[in-house]
N, C-alpha and C. Protein backbone atom coordinates (compact mmCIF):
# COMPACT_ATOMS: atom_id res chain seq x y z
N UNK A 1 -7.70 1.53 23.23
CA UNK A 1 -8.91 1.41 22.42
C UNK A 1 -9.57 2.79 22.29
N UNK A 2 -10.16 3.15 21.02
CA UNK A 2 -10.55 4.34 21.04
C UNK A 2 -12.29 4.55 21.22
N UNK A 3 -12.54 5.26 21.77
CA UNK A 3 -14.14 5.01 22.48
C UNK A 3 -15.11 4.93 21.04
N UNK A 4 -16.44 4.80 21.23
CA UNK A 4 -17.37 4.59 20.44
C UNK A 4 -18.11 5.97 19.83
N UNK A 5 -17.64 6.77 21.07
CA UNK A 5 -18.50 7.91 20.57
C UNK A 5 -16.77 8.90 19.51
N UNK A 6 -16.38 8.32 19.78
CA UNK A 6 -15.46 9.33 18.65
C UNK A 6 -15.69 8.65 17.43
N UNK A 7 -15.65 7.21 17.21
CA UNK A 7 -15.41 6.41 16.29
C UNK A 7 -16.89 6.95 15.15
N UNK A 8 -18.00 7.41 15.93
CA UNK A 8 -19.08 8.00 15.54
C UNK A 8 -18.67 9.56 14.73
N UNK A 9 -17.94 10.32 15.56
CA UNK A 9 -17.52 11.60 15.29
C UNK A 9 -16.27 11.19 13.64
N UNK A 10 -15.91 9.96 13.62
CA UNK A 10 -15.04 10.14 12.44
C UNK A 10 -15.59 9.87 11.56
N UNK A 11 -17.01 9.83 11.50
CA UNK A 11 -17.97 9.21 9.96
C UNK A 11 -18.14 10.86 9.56
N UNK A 12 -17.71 11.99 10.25
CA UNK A 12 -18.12 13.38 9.97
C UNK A 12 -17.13 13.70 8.23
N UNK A 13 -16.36 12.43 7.96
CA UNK A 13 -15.29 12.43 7.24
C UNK A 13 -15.41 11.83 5.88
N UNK A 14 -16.54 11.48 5.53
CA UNK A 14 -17.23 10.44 5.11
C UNK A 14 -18.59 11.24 4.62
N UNK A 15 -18.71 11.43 2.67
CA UNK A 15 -20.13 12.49 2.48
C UNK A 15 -20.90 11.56 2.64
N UNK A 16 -22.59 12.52 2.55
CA UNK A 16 -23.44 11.33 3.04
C UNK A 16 -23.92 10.56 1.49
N UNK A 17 -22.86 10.53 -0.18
CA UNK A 17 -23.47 10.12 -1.13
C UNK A 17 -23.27 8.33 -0.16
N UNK A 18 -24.81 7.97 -0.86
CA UNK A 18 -24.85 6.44 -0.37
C UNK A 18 -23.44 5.12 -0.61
N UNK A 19 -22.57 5.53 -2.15
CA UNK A 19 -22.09 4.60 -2.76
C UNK A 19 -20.80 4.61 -1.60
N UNK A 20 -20.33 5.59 -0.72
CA UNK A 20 -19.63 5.71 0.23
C UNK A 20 -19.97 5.35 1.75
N UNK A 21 -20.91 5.84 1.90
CA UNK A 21 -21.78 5.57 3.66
C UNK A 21 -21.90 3.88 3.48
N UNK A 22 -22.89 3.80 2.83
CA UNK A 22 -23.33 2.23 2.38
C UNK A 22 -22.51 1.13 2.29
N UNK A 23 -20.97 1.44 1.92
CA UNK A 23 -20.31 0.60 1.94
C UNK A 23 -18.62 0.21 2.42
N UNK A 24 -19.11 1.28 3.12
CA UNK A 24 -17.44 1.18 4.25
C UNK A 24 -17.54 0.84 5.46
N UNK A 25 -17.00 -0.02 6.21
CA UNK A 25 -17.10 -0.49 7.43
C UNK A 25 -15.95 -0.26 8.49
N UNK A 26 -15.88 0.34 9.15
CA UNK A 26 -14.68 0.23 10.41
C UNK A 26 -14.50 -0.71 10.68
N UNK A 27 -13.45 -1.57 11.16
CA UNK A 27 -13.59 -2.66 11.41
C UNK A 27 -12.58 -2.53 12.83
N UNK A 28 -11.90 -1.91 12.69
CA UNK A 28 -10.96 -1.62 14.34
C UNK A 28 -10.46 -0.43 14.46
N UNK A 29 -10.12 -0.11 15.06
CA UNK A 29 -9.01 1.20 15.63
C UNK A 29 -8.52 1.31 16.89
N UNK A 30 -7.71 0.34 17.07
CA UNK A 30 -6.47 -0.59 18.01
C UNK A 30 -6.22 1.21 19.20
N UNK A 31 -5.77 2.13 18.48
CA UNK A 31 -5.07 3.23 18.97
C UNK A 31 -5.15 4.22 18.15
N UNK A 32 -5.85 5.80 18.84
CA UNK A 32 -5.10 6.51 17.66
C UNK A 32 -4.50 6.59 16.36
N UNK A 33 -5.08 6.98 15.43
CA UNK A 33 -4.11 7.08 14.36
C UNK A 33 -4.14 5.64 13.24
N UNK A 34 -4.01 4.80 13.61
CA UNK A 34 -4.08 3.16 13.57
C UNK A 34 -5.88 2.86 13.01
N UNK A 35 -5.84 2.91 11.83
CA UNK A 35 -7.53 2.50 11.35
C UNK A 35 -6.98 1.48 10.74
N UNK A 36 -8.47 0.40 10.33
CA UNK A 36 -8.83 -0.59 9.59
C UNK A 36 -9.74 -0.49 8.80
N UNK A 37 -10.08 -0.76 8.20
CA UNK A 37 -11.90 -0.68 7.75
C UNK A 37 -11.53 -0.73 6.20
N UNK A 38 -12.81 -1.60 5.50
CA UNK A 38 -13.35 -2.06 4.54
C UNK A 38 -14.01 -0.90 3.48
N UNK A 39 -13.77 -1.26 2.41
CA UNK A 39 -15.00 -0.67 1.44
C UNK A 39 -15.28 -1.32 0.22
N UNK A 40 -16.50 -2.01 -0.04
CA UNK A 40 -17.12 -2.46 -1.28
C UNK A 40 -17.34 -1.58 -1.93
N UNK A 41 -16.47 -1.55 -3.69
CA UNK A 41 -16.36 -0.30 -4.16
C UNK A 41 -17.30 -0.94 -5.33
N UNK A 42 -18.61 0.15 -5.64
CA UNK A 42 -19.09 0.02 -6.49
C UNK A 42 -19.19 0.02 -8.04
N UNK A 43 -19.60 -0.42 -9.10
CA UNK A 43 -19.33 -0.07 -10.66
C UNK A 43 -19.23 0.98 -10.36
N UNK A 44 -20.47 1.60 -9.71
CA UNK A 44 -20.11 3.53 -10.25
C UNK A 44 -19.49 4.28 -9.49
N UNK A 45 -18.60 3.59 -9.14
CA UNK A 45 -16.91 4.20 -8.78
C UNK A 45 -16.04 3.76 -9.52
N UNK A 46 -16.25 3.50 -10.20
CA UNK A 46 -15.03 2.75 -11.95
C UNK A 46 -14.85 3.12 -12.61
N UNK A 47 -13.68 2.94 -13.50
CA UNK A 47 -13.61 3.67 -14.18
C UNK A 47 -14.15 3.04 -16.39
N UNK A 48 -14.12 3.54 -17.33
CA UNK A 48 -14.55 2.68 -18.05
C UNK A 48 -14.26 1.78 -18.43
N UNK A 49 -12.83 0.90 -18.07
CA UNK A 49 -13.05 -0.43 -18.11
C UNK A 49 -13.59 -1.21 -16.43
N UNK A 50 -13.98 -0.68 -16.34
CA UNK A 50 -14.75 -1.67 -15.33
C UNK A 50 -13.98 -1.62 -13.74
N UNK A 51 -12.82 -0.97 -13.91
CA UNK A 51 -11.82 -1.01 -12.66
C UNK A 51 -11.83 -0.12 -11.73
N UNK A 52 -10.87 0.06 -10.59
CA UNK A 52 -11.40 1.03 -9.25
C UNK A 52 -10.98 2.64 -10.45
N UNK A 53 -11.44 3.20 -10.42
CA UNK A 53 -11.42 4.69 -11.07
C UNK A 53 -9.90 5.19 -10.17
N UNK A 54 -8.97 5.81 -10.40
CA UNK A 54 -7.68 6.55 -10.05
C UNK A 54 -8.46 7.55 -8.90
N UNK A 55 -9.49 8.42 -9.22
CA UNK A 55 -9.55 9.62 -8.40
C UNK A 55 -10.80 8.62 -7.09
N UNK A 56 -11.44 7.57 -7.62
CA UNK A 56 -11.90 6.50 -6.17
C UNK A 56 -10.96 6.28 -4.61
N UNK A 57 -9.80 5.82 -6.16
CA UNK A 57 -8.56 5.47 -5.32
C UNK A 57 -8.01 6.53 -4.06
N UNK A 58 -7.59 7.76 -4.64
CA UNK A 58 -7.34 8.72 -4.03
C UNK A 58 -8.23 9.23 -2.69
N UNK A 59 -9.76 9.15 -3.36
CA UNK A 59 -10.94 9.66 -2.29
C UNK A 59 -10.57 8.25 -0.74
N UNK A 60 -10.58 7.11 -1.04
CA UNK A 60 -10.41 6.02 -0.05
C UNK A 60 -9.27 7.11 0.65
N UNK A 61 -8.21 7.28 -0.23
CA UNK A 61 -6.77 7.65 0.80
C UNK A 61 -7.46 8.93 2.00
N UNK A 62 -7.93 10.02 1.06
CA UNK A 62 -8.82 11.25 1.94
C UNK A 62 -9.51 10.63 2.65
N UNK A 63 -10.65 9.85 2.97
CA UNK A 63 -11.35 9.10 3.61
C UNK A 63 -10.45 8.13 4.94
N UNK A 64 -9.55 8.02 4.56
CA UNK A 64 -8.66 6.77 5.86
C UNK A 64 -7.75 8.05 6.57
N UNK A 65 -7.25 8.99 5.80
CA UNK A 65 -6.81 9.81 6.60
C UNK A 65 -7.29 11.05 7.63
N UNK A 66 -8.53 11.15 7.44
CA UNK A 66 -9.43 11.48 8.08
C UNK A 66 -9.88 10.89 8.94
N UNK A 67 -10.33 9.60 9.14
CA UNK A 67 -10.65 8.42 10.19
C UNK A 67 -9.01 8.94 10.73
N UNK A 68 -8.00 8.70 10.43
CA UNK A 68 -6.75 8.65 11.31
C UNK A 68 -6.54 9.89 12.25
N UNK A 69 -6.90 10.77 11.46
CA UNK A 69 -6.60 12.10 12.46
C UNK A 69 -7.40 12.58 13.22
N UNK A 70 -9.01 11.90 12.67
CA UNK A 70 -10.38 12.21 13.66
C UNK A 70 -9.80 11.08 15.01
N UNK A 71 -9.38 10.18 14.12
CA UNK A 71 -9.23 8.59 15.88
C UNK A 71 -8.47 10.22 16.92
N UNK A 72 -7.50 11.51 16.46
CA UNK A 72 -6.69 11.57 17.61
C UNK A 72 -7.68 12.68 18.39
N UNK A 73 -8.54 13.15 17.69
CA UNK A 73 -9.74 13.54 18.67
C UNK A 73 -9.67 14.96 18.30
N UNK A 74 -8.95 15.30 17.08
CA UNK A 74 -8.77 16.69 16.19
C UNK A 74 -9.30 16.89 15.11
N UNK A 75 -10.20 18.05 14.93
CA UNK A 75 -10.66 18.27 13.50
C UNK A 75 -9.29 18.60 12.66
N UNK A 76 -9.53 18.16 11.22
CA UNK A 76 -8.61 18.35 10.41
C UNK A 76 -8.85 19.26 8.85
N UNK A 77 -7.93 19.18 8.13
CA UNK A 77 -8.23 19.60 7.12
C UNK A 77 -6.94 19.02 6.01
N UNK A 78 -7.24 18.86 5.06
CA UNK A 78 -5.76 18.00 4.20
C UNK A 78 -5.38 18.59 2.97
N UNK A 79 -3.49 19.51 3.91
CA UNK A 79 -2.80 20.53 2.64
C UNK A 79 -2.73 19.68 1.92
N UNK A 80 -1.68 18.39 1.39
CA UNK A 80 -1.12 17.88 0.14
C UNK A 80 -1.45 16.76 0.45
N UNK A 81 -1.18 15.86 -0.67
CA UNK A 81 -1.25 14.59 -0.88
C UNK A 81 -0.46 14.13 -2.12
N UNK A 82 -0.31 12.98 -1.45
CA UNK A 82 0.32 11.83 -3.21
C UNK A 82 -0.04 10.63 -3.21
N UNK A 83 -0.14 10.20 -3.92
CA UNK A 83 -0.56 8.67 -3.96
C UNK A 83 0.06 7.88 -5.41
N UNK A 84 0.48 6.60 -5.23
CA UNK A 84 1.06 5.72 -6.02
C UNK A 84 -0.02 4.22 -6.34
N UNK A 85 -0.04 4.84 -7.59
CA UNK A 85 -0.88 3.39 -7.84
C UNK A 85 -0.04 1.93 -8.25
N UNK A 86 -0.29 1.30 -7.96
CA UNK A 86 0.36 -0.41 -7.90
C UNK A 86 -0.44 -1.08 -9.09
N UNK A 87 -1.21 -1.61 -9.39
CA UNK A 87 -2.04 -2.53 -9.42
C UNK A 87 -4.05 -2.18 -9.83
N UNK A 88 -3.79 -2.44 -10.62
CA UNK A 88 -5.26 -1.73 -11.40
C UNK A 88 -6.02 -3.23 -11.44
N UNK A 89 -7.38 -3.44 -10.93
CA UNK A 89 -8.17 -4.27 -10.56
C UNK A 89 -9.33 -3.96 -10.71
N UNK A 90 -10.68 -4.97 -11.60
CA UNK A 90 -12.05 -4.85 -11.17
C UNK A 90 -12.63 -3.91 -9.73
N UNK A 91 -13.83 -3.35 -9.97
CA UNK A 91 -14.43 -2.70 -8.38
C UNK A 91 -14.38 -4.38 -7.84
N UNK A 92 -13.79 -3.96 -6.35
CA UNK A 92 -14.27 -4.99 -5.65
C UNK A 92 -14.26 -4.43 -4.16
N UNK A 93 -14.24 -5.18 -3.34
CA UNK A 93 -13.97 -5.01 -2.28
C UNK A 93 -12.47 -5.02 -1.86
N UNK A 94 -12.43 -3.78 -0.77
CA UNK A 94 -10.87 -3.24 -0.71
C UNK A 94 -10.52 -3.17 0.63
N UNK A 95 -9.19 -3.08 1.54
CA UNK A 95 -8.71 -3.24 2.80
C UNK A 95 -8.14 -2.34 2.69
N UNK A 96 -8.48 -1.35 4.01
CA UNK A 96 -7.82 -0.11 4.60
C UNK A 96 -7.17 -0.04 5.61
N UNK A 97 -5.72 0.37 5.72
CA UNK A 97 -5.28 0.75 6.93
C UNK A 97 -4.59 1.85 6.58
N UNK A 98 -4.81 2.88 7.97
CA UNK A 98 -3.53 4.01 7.97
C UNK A 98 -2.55 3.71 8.94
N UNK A 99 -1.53 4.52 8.60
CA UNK A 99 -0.37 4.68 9.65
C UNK A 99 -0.04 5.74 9.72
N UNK A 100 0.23 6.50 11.14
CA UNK A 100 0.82 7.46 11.18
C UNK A 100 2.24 8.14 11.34
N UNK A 101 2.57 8.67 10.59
CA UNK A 101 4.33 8.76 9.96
C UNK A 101 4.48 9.73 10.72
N UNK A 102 3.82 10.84 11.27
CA UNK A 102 4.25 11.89 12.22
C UNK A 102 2.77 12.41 12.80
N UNK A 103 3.00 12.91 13.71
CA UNK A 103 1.72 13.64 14.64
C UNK A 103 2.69 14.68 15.81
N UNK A 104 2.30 16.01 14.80
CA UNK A 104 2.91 17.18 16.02
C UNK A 104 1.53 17.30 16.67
N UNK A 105 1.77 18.93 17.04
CA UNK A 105 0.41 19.55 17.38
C UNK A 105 -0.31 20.29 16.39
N UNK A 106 0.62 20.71 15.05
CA UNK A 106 -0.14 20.96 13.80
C UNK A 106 -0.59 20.82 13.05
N UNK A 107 0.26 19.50 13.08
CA UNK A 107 0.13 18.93 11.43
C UNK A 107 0.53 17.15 11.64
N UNK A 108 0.20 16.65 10.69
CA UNK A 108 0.34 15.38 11.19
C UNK A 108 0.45 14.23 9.01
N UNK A 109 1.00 13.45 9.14
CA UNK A 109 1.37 13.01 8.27
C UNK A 109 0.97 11.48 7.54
N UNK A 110 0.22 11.07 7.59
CA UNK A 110 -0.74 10.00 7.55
C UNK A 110 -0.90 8.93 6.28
N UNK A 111 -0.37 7.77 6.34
CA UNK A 111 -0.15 7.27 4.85
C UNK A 111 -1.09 6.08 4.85
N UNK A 112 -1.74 5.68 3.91
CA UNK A 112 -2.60 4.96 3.78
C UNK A 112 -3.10 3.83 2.79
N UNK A 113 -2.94 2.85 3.15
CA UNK A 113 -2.38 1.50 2.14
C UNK A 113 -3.62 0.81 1.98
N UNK A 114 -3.82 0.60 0.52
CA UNK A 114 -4.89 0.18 0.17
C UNK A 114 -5.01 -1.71 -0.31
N UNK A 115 -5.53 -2.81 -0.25
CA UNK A 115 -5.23 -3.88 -0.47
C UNK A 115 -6.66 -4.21 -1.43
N UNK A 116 -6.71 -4.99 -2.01
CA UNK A 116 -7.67 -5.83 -2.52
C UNK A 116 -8.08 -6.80 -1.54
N UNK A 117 -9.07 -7.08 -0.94
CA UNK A 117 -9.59 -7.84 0.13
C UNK A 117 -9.45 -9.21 -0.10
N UNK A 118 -9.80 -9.62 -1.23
CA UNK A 118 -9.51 -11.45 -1.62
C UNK A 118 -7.88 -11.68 -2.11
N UNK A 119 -7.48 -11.03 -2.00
CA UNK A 119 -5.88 -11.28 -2.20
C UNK A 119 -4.57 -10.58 -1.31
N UNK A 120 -5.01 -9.87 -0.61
CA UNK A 120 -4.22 -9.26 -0.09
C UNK A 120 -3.00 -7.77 -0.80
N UNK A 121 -3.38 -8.39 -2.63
CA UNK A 121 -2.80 -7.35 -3.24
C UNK A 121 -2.51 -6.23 -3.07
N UNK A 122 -1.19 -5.48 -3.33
CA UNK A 122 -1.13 -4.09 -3.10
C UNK A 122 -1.85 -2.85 -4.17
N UNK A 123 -2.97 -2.32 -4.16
CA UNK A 123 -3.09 -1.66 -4.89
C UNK A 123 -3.20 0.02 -5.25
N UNK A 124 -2.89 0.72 -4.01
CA UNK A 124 -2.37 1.81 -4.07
C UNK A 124 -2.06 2.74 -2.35
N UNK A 125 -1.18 3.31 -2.73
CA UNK A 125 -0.93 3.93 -1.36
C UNK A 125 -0.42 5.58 -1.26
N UNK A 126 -1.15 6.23 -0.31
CA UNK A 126 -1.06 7.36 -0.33
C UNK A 126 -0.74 8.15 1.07
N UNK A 127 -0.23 9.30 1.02
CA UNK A 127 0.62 9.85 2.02
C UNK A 127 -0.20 11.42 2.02
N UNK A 128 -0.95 11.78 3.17
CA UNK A 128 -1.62 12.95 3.06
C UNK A 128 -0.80 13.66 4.69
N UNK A 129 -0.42 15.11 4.32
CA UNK A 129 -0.11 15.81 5.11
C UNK A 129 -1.50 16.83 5.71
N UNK A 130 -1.33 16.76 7.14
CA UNK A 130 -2.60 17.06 7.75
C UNK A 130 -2.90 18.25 8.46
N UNK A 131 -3.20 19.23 8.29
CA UNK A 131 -3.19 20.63 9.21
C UNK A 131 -4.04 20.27 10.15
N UNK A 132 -3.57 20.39 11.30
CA UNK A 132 -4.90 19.99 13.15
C UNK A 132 -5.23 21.09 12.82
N UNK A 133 -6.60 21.30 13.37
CA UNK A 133 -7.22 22.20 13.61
C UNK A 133 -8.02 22.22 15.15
N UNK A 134 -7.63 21.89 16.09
CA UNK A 134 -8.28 22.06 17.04
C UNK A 134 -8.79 20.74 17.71
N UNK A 135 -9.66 20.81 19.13
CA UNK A 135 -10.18 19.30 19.60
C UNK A 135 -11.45 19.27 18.72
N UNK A 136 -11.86 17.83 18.87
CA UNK A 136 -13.60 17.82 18.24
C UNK A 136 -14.63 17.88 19.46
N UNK A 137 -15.36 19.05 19.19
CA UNK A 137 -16.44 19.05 20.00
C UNK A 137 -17.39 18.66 20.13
C-alpha cells in the first residue's frame, strides 16, 4: 500500500485549473506504479460536438502517468508519448488505470488505459516514456 502522504505529493501532477482538481478522484494505489482514479470530464473539456476533446484525452494519459511515477516516490518529467484513440463519446465520467511496462532507475515506461465509467468501454490508451529525476522531497 502506498502511504497517504505521497498519495498527497502526487496531486503536485495535477494544475490547480478547477475543471481538473475538482474532478478527479484517486480511488486506489494497490502498489507503486499501479493507479486507479476517476475523472468527471466536463463540457469545457469537449470538443465541438459535445465529446471528450482528443488533446483532454491525452492530458488524462499525462495526468495518470504522473500519479504512476510520483506512487514510486520520484520526481519526473515526460520525453514522449502516444496515444490511440478507440472510441469517441459524450464528456462523461471516465476510469483510470496505469500500468507499468518498465521502471529502471532512469526512465520508466507507463501506459495508461482510459474507460468510460458506465460501460466499461475502451476509449483511449496511451504509453508515456518517463525520465526519473530524483527522490521527492
Amino acid at each position: 500500500m502506498v502511504d497517504e502522504k505521497l498519495i498527497e505529493k502526487m496531486w503536485c501532477n495535477v494544475p490547480e485549473a478547477p475543471e481538473f482538481r475538482e474532478n478527479i478522484e484517486i480511488v486506489e494505489v494497490n502498489e507503486p506504479g499501479y493507479v486507479h482514479f476517476t475523472m468527471d470530464i466536463p463540457k469545457s473539456l469537449g470538443n465541438y460536438r459535445g465529446g471528450i476533446h482528443g488533446g483532454t484525452g491525452y492530458f488524462i494519459g499525462e495526468i495518470g502517468c504522473g500519479f504512476a511515477t510520483y506512487s514510486f516516490g520520484v520526481n519526473n518529467v515526460c520525453n514522449s508519448a502516444s496515444i490511440n484513440f478507440f472510441k469517441a463519446v459524450p464528456c462523461c465520467k471516465v476510469d483510470v488505470t496505469t500500468e507499468p511496462l518498465h521502471k529502471g532507475r532512469s526512465t520508466a515506461v507507463i501506459r495508461v488505459t482510459t474507460r468510460e465509467a458506465a460501460t466499461g468501454k475502451l476509449l483511449f490508451q496511451s504509453t508515456h516514456n518517463m525520465f526519473l529525476m530524483g527522490p521527492i522531497e
